[in-house]
C-alpha atoms as a PDB file:
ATOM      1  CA  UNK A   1       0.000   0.000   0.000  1.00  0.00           C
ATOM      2  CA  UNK A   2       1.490   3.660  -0.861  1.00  0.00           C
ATOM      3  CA  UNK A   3       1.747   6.105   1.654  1.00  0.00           C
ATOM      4  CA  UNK A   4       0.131   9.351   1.876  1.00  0.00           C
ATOM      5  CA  UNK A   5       1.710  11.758  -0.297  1.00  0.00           C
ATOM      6  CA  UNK A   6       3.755   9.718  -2.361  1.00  0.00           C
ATOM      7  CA  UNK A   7       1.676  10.256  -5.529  1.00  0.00           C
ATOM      8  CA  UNK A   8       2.083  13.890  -5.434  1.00  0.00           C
ATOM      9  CA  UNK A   9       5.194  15.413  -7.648  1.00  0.00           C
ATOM     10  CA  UNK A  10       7.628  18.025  -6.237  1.00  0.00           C
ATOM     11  CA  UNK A  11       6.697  20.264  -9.903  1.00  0.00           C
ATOM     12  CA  UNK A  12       3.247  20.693 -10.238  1.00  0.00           C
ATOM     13  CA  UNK A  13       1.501  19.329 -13.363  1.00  0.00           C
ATOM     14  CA  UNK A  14       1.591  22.631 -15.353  1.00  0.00           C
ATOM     15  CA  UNK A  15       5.606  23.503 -14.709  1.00  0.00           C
ATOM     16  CA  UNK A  16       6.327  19.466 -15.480  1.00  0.00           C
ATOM     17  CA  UNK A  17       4.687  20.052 -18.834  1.00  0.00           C
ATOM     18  CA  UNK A  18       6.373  23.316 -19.389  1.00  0.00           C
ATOM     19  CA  UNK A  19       9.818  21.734 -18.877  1.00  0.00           C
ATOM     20  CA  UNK A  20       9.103  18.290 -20.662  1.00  0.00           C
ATOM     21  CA  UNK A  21       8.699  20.487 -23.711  1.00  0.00           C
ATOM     22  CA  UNK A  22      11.480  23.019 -23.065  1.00  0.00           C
ATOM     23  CA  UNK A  23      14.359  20.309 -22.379  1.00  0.00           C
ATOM     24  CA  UNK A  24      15.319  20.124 -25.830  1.00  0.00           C
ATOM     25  CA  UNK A  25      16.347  23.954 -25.490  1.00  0.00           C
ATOM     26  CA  UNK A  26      17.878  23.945 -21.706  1.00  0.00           C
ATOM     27  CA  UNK A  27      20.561  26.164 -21.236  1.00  0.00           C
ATOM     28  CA  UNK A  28      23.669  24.432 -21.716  1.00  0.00           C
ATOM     29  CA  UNK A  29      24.743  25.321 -18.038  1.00  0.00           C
ATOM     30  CA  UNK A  30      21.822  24.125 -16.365  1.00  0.00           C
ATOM     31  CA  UNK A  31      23.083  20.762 -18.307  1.00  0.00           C
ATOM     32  CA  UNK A  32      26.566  21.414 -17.074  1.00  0.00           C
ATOM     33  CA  UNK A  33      26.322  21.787 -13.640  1.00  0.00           C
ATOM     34  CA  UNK A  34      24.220  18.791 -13.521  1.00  0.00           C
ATOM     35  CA  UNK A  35      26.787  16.883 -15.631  1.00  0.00           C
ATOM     36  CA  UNK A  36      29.836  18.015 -13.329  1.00  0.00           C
ATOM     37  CA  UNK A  37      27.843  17.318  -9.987  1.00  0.00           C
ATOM     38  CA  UNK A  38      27.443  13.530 -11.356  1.00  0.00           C
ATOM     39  CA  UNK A  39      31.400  13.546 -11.890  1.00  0.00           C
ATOM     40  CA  UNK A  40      32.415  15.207  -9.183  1.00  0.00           C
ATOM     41  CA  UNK A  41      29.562  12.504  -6.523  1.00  0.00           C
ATOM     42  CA  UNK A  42      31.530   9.490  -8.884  1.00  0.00           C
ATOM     43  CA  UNK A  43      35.156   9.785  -8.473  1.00  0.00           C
ATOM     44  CA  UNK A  44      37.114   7.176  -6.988  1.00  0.00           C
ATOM     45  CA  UNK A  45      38.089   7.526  -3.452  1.00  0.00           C
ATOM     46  CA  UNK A  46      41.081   5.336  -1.688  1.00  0.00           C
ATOM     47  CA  UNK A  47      38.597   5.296   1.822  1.00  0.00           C
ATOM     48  CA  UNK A  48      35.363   5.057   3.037  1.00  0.00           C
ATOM     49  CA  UNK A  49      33.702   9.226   3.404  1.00  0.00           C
ATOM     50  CA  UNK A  50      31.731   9.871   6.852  1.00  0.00           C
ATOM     51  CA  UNK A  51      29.843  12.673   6.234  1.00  0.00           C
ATOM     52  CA  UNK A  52      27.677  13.701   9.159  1.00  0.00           C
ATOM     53  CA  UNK A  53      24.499  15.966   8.893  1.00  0.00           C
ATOM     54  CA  UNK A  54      23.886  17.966  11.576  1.00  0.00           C
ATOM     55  CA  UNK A  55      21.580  20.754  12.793  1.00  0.00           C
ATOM     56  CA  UNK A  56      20.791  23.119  15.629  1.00  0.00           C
ATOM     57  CA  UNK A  57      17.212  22.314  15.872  1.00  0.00           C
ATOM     58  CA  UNK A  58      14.690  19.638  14.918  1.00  0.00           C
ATOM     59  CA  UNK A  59      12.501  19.979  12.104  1.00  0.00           C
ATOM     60  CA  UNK A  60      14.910  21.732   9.920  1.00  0.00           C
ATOM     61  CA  UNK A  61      14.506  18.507   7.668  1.00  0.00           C
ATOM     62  CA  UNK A  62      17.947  16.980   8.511  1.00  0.00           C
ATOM     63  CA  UNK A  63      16.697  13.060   8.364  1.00  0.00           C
ATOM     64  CA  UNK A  64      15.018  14.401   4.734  1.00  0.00           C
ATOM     65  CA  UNK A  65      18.712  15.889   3.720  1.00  0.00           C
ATOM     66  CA  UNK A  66      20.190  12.749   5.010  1.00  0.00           C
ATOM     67  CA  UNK A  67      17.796  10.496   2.437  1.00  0.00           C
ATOM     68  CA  UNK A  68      18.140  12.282  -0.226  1.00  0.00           C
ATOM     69  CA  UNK A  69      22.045  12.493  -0.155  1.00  0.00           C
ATOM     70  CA  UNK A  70      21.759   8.678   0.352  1.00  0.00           C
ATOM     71  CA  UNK A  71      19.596   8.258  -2.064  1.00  0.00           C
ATOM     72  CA  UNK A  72      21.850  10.281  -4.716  1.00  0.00           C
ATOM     73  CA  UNK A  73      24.823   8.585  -3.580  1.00  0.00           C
ATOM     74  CA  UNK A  74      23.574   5.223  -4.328  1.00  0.00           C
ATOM     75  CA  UNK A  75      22.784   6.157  -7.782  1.00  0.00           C
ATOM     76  CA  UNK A  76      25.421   7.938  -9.079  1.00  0.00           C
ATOM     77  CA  UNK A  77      28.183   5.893  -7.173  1.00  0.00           C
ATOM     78  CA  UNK A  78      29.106   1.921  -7.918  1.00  0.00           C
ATOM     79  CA  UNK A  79      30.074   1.514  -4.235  1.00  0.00           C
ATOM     80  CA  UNK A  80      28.538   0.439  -1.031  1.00  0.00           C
ATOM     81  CA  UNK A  81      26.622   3.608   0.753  1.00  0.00           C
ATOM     82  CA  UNK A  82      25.526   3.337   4.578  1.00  0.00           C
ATOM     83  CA  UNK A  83      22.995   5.595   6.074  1.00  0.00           C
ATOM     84  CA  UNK A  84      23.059   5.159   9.254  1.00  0.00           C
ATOM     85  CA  UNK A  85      20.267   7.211  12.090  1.00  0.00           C
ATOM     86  CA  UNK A  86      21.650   8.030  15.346  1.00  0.00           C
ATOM     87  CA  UNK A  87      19.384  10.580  16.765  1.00  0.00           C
ATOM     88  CA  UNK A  88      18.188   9.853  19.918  1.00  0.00           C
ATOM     89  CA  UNK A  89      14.627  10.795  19.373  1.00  0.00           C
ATOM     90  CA  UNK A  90      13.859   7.867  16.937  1.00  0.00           C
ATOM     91  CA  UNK A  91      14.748   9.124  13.944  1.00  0.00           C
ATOM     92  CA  UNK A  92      12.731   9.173  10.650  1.00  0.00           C
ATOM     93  CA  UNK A  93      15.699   8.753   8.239  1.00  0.00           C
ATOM     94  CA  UNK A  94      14.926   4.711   8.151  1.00  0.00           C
ATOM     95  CA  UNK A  95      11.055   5.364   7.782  1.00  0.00           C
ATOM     96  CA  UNK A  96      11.767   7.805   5.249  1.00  0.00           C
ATOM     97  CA  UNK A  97      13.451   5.496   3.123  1.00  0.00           C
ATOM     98  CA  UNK A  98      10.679   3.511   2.532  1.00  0.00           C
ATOM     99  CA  UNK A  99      11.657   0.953   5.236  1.00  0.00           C
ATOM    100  CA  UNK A 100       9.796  -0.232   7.363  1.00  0.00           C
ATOM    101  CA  UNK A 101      11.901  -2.566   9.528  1.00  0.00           C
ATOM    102  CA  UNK A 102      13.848  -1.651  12.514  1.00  0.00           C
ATOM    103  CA  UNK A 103      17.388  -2.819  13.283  1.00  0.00           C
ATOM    104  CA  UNK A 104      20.367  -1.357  15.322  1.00  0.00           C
ATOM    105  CA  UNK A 105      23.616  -1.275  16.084  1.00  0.00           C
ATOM    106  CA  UNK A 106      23.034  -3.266  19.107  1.00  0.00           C
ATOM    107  CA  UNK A 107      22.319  -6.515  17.007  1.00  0.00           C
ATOM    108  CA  UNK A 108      25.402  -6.199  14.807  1.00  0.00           C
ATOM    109  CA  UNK A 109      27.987  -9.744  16.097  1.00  0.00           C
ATOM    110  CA  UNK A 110      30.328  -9.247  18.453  1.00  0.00           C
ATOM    111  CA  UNK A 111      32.364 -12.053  17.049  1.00  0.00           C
ATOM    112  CA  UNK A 112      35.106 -10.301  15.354  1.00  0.00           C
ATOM    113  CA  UNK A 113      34.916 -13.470  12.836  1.00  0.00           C
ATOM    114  CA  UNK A 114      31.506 -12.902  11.385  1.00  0.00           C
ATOM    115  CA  UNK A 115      32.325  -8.723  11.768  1.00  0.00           C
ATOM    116  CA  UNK A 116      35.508  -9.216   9.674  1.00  0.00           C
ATOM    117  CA  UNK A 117      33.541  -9.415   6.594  1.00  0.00           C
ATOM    118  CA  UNK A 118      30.387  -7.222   4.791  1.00  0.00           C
ATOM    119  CA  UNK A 119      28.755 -10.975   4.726  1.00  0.00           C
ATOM    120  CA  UNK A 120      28.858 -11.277   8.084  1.00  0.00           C
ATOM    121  CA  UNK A 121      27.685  -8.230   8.944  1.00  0.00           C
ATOM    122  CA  UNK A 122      25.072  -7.777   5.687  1.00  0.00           C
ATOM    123  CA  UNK A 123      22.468  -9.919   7.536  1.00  0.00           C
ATOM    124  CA  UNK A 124      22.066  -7.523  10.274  1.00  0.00           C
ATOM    125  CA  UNK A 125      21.921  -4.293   7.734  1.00  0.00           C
ATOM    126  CA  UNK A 126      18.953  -2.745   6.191  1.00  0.00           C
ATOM    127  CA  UNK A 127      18.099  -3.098   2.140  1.00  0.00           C
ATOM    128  CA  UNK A 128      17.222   0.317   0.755  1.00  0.00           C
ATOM    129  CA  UNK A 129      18.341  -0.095  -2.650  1.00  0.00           C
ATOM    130  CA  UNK A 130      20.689  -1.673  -5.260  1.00  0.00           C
ATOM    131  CA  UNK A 131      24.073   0.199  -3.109  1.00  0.00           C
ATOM    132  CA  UNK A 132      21.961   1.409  -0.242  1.00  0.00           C
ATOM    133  CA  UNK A 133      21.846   0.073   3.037  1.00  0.00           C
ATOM    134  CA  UNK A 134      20.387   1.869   6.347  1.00  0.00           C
ATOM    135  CA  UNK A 135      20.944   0.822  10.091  1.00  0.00           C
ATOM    136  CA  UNK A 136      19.406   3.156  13.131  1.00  0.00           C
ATOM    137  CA  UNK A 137      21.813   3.445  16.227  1.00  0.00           C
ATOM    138  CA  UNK A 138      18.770   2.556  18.655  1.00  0.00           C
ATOM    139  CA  UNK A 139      16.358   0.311  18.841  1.00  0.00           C
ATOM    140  CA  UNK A 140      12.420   1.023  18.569  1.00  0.00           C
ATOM    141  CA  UNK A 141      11.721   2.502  21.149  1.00  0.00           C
ATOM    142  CA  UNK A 142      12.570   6.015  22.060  1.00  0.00           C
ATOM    143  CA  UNK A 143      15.354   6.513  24.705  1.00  0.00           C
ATOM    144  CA  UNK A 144      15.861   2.562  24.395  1.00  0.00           C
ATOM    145  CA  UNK A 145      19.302   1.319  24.136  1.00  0.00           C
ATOM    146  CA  UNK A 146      20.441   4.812  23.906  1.00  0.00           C
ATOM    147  CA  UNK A 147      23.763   5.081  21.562  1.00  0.00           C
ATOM    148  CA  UNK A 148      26.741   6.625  23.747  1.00  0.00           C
ATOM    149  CA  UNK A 149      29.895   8.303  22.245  1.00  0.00           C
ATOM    150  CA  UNK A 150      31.863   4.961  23.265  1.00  0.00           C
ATOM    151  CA  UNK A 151      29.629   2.299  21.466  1.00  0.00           C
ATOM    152  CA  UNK A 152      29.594   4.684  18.459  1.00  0.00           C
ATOM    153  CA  UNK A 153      33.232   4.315  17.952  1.00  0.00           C
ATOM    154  CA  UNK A 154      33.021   0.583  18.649  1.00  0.00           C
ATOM    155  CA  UNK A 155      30.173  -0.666  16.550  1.00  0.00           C
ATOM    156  CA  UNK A 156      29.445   1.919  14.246  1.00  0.00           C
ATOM    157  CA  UNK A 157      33.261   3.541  12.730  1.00  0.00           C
ATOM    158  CA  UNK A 158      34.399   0.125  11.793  1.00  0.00           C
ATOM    159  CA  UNK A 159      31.034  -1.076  10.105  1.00  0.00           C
ATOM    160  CA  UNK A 160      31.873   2.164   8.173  1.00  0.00           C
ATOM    161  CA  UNK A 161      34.961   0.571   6.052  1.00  0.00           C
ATOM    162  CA  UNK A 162      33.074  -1.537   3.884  1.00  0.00           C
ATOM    163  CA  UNK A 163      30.980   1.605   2.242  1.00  0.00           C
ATOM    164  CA  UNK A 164      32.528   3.968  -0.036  1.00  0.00           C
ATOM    165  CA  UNK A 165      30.169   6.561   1.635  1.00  0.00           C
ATOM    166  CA  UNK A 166      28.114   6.800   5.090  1.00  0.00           C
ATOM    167  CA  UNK A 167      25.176   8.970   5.794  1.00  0.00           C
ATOM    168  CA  UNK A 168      24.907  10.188   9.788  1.00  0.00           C
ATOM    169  CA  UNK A 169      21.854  11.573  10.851  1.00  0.00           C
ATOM    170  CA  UNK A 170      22.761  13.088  14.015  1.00  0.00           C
ATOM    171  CA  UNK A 171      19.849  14.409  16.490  1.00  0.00           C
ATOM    172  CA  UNK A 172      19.979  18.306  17.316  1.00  0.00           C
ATOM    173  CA  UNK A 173      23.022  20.404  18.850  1.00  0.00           C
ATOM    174  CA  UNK A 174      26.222  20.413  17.863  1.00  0.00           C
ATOM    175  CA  UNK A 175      27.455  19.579  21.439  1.00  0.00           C
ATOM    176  CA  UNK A 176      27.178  16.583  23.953  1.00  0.00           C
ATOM    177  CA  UNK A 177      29.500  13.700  24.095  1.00  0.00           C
ATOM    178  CA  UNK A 178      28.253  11.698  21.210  1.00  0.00           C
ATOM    179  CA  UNK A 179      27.932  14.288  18.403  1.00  0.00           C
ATOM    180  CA  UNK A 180      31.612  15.379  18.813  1.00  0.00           C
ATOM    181  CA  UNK A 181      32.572  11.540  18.762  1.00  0.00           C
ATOM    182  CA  UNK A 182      30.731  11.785  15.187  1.00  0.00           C
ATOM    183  CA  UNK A 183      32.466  14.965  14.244  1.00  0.00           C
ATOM    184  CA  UNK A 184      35.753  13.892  15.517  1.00  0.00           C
ATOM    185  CA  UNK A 185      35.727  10.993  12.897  1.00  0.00           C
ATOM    186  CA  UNK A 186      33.734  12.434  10.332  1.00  0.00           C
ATOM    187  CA  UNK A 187      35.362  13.715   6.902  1.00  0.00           C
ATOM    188  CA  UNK A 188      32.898  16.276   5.719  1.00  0.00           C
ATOM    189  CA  UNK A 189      30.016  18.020   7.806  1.00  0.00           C
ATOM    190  CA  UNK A 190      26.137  18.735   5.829  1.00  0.00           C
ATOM    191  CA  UNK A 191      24.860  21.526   8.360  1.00  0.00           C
ATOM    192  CA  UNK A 192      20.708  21.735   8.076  1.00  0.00           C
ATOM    193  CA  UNK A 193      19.170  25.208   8.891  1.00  0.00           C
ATOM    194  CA  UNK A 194      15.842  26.927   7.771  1.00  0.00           C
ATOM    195  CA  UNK A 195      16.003  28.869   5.186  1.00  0.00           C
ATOM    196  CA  UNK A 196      15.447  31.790   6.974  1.00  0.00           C
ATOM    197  CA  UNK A 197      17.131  34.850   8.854  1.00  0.00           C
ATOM    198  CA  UNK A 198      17.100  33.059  12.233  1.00  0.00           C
ATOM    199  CA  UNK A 199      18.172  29.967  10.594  1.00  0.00           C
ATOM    200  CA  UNK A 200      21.388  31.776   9.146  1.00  0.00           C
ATOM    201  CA  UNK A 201      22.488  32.878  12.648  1.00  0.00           C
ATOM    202  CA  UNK A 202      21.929  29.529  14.087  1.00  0.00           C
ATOM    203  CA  UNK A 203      23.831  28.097  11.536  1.00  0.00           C
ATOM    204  CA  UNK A 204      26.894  30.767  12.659  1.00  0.00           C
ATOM    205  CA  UNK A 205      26.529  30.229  16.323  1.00  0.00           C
ATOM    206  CA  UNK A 206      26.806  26.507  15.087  1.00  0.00           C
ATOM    207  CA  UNK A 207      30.156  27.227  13.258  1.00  0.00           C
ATOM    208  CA  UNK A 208      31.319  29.110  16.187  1.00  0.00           C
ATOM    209  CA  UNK A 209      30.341  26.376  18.423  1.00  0.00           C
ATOM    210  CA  UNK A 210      32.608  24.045  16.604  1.00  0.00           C
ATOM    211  CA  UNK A 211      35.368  25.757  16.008  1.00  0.00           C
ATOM    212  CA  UNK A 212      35.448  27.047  20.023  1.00  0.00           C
ATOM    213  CA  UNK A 213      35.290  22.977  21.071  1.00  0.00           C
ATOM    214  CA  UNK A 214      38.190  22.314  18.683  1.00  0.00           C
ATOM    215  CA  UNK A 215      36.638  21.283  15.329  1.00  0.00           C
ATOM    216  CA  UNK A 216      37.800  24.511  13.443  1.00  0.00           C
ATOM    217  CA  UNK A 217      39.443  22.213  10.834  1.00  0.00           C
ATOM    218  CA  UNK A 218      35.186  21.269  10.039  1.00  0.00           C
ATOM    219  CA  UNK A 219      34.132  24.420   9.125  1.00  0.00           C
ATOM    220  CA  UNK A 220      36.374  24.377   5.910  1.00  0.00           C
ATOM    221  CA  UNK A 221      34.568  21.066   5.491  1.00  0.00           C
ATOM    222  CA  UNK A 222      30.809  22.097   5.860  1.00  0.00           C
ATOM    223  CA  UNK A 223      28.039  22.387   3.937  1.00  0.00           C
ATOM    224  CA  UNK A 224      25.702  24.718   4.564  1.00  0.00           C
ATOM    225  CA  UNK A 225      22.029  23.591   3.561  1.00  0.00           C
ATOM    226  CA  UNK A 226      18.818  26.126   3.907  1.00  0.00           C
ATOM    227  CA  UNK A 227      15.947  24.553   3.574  1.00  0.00           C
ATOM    228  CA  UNK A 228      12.469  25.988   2.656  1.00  0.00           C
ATOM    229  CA  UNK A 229       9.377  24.662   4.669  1.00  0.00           C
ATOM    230  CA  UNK A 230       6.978  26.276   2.693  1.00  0.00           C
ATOM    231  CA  UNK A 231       6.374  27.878  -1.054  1.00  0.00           C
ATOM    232  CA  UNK A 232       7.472  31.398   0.322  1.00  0.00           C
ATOM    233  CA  UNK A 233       9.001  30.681   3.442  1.00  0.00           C
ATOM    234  CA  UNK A 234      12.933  31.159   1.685  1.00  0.00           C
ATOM    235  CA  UNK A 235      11.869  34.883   0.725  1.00  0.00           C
ATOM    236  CA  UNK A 236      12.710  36.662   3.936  1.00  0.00           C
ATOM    237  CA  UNK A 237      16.244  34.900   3.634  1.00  0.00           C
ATOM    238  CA  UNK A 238      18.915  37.400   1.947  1.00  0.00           C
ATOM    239  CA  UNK A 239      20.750  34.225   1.109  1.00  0.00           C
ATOM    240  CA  UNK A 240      23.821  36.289  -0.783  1.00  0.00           C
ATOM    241  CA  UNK A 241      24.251  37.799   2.073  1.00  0.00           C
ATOM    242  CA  UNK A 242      24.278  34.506   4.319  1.00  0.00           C
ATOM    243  CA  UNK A 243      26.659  33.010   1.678  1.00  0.00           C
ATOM    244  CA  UNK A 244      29.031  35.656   1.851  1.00  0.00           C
ATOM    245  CA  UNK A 245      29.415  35.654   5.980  1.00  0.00           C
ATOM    246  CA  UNK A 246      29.296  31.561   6.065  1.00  0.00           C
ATOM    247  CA  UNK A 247      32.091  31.534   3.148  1.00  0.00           C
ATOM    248  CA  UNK A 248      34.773  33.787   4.908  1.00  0.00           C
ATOM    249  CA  UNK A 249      34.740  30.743   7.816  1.00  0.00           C
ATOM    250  CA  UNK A 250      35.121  28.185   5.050  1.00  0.00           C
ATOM    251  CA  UNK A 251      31.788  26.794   4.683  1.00  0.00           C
ATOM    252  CA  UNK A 252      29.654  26.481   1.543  1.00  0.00           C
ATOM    253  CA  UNK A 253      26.159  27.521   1.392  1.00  0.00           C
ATOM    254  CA  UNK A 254      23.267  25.541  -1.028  1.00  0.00           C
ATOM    255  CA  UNK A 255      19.381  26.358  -0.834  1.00  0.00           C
ATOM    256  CA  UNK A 256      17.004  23.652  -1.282  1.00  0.00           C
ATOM    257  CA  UNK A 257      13.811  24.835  -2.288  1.00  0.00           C
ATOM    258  CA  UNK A 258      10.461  23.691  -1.114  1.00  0.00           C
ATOM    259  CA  UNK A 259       9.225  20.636  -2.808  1.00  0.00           C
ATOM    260  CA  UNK A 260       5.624  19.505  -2.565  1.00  0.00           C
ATOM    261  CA  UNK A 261       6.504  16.109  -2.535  1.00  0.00           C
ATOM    262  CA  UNK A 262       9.350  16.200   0.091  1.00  0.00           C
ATOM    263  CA  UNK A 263       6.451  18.261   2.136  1.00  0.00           C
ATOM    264  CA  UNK A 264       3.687  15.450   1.455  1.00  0.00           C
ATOM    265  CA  UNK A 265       5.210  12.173   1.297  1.00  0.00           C
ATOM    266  CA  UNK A 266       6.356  10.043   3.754  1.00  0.00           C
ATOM    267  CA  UNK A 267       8.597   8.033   1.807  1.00  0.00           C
ATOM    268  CA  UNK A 268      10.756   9.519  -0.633  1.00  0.00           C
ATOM    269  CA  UNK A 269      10.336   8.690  -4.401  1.00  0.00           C
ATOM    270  CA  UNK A 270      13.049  10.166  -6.237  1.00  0.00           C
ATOM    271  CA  UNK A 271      11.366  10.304  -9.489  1.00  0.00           C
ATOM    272  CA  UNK A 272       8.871  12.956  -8.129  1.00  0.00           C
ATOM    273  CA  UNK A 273      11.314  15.390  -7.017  1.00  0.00           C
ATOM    274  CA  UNK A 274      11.056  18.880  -8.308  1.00  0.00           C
ATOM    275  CA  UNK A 275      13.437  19.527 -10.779  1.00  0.00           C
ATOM    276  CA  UNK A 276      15.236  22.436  -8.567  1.00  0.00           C
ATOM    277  CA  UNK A 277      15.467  19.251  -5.658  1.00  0.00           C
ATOM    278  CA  UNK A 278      17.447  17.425  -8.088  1.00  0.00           C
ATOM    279  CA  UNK A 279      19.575  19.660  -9.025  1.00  0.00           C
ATOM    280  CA  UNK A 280      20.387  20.853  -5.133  1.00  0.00           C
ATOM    281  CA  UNK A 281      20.623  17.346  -3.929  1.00  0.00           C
ATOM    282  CA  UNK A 282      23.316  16.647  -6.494  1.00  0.00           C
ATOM    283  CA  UNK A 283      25.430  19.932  -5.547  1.00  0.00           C
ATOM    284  CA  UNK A 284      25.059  19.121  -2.179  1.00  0.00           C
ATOM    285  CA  UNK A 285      26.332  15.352  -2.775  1.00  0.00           C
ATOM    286  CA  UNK A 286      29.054  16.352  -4.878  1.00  0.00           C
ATOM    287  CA  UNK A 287      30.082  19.492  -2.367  1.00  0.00           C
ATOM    288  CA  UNK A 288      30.162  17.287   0.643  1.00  0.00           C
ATOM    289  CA  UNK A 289      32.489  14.964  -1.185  1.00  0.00           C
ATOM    290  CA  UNK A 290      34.626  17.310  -2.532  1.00  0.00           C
ATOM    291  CA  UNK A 291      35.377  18.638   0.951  1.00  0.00           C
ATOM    292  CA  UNK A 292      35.374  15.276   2.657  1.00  0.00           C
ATOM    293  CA  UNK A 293      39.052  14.947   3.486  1.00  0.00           C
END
């Protein structure tokens, strides 16, 4: 059975039309960035990227960021991705997904035999797609078998090294014991903030927040996201101007516009993305990336 929402498109029915008939005659650098973000998400890497997304508040549509860089990832890339859901609040990144299942760290073997291997561990792992796996760091329940900063580096880092990329969906705050466990081991930081003028200074007290508990070396390693709740609710935003101040720390700044199917649905379908969602989630992917070092 669908869920509610799913049939509805991120375009509506008149603007799908409009650009079904225009593509022939799309600027050739709308074409190009898309081309070069697809590059940029596929080049080889020599490691497995942790890229952690992060935000100062809930229901800045973090967990939604998280599945669709996931679900970008696993397209465009021929290796393993992992998203994995750690925020303490049970999380709707696995839900979101289209998954209905629940497993979590907790369950993965302790037997460093069947651990040594992805088939020992696959079992235990969420299916989410051809490449895409998911896994939440606590069980169903909320509070249950809360995930501390120690078990994090024991179960979840090394399940890490058999995906070319993980996911972290981290719950609010940039401080508290287990979010600067993820930070300390993570290559490249997604930062999710409304897209408004309050959500621009919470996303520089973030930065500032980092960089005064020793993660300074992050910010040049952030991404920025602003994301729009509503069809107008980006228009108060000066979002030059939010650029400009979040670049001279080193971060990069990318909008993603509301989408009326990311607003309705409670499991993402891809294919019904707006056509300005695409094109964000892939400049997002490929920013992250670049700066995951």
């Amino acid at each position: 059975m669908s869920e509610r929402g799913d049939t509805t498109h991120g375009d509506p029915g008149w603007r799908r039309v409009g650009r079904g008939a225009a593509q022939a005659f799309r600027p050739a650098e709308d074409v190009r960035e898309i081309t070069e973000s697809a590059a940029r998400i596929q080049r080889p890497i020599t490691t497995g990227r942790r890229i952690a997304v992060t935000g100062i508040r809930g229901g800045a549509g973090k967990s939604t960021v998280t599945a669709l860089l996931a679900t970008v990832f696993a397209h465009h890339r021929r290796d393993r991705v992992l998203a994995l859901d750690i925020d303490p609040d049970l999380g709707t990144l696995v839900p979101r997904l289209g998954i209905r299942a629940r497993r979590s760290l907790a369950e993965l073997p302790d037997e460093a035999e069947a651990a040594r291997t992805f088939a020992g561990v696959e079992p235990y792992l969420l299916r989410g797609g051809e490449r895409l796996w998911a896994l939440s760091g606590h069980r169903a329940g909320i509070g249950d078998s809360r995930l501390d900063a120690a078990a994090y580096g024991a179960t979840a880092v090394p399940l890490t090294r058999f995906f070319g990329v993980t996911l972290i969906d981290c719950g609010p705050g940039v401080e508290g014991e287990l979010i600067q466990a993820v930070l300390g081991g993570a290559h490249a930081q997604v930062l999710v903030t409304p897209a408004t003028p309050d959500g621009a200074r919470s996303a520089g007290r973030a930065l500032d927040l980092l960089a005064g508990n020793g993660f300074g070396h992050l910010l040049a390693r952030t991404v920025v996201v602003f994301t729009a709740k509503g069809p107008h609710s980006g228009e108060s935003l000066d979002a030059g101007r939010a650029a400009a101040i979040l670049n001279e720390v080193g971060a990069a700044t990318i909008t993603l516009r509301y989408d009326r199917h990311i607003a309705a649905a409670s499991v993402l379908a891809p294919q019904r993305f707006a056509h300005t969602t695409r094109v964000a989630a892939l400049g997002i992917a490929a920013e992250a990336l670049d700066r995951a070092r």
